[in-house]
C-alpha atoms as a PDB file:
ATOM      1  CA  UNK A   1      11.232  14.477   4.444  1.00  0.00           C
ATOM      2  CA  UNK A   2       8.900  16.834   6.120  1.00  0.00           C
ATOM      3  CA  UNK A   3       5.972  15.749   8.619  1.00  0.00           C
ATOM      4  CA  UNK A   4       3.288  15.832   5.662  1.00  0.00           C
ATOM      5  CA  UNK A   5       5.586  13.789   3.147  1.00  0.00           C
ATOM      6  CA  UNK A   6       5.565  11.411   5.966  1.00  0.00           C
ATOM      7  CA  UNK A   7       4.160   8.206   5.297  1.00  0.00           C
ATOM      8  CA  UNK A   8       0.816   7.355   7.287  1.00  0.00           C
ATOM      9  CA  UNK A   9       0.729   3.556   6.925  1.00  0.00           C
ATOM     10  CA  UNK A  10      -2.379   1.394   7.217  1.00  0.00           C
ATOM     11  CA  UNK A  11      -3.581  -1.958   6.195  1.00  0.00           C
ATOM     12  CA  UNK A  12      -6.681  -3.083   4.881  1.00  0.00           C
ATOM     13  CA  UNK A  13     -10.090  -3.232   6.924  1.00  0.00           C
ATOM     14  CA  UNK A  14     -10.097  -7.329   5.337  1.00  0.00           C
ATOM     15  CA  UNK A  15      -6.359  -7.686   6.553  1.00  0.00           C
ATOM     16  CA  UNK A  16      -7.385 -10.059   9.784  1.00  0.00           C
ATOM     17  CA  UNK A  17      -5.583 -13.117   9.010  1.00  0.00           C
ATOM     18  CA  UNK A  18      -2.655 -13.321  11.461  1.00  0.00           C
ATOM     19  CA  UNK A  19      -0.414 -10.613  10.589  1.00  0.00           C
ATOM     20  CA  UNK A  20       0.808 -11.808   6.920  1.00  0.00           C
ATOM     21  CA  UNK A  21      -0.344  -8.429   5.022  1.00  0.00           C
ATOM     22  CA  UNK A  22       1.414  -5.445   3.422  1.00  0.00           C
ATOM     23  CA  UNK A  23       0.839  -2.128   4.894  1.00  0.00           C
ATOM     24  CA  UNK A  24       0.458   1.126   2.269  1.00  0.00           C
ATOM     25  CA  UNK A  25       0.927   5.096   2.814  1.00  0.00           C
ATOM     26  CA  UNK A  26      -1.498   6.155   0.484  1.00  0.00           C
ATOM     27  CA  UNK A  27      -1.325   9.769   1.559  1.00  0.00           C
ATOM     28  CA  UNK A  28       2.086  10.176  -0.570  1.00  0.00           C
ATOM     29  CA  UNK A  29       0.257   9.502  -3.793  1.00  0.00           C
ATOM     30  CA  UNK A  30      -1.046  13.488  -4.093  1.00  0.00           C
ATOM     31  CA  UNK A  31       2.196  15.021  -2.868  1.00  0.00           C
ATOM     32  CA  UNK A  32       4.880  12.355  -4.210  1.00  0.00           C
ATOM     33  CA  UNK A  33       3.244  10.566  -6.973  1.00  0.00           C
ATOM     34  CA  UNK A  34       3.915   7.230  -5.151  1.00  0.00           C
ATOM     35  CA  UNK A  35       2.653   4.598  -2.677  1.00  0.00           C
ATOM     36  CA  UNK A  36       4.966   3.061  -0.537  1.00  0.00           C
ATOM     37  CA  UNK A  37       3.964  -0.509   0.194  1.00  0.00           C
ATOM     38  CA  UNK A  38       6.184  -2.603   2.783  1.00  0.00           C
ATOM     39  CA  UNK A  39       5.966  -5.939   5.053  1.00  0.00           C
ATOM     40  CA  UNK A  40       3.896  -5.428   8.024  1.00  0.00           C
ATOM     41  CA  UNK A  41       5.749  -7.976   9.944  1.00  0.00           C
ATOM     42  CA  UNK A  42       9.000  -5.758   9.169  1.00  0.00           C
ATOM     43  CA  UNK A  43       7.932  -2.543   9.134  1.00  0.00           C
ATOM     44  CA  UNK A  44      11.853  -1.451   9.308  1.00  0.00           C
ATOM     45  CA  UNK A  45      12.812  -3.456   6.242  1.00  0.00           C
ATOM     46  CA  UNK A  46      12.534  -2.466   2.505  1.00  0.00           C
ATOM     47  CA  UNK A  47       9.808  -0.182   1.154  1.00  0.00           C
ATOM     48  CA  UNK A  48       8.776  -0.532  -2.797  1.00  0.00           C
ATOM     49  CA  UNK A  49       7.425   3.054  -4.450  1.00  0.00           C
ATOM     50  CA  UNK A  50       4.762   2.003  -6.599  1.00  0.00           C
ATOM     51  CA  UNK A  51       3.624   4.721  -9.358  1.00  0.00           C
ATOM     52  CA  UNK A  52       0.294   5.829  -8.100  1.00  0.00           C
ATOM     53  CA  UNK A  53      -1.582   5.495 -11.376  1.00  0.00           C
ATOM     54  CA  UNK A  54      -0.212   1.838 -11.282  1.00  0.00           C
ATOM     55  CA  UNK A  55      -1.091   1.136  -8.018  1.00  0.00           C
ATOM     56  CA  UNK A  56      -4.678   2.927  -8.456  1.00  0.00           C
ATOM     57  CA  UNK A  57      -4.734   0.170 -11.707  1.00  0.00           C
ATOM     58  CA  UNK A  58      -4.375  -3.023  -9.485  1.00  0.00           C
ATOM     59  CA  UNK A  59      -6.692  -1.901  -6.768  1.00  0.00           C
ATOM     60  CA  UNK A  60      -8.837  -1.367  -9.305  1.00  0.00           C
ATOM     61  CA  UNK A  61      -8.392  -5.199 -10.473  1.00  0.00           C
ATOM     62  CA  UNK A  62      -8.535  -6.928  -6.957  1.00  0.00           C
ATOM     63  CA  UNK A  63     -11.784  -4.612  -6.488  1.00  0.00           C
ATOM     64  CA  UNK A  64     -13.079  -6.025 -10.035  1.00  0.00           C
ATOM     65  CA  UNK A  65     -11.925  -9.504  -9.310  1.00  0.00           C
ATOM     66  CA  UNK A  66      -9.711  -9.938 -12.591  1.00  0.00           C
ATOM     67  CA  UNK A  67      -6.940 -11.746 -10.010  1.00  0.00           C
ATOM     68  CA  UNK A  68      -9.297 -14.604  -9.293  1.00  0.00           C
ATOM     69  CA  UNK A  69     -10.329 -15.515  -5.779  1.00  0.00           C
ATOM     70  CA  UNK A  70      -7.841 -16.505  -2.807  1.00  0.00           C
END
């Protein structure tokens, strides 16, 4: 992996609630075609590829509300 296929992680500006979010490296999405999503209280532990249309899809539905409110 070279220093721009690196993943630049980040969580959301609403994730204030203790630590119990995921953290995302949307930068890959251009490059790779993917977005790496892991724990952000393990940021060593497993890492899920998501396709990048697919994960462009469900922000798309949490921004629309069509998960329902938490």
């Amino acid at each position: 992996m070279t220093t721009d296929d690196s993943p630049r992680w980040f969580t959301s500006s609403y994730s204030d609630n203790g630590g119990d979010c995921v953290e995302v490296a949307t930068n890959l999405a251009a490059s790779g075609g993917v977005v790496p999503v892991r724990d952000s209280k393990s940021p060593a532990g497993p890492i899920l590829d998501f396709p990048a249309d697919a994960f462009a899809t469900f922000v798309a539905g949490v921004r629309g509300g069509r998960f329902g409110a938490v």
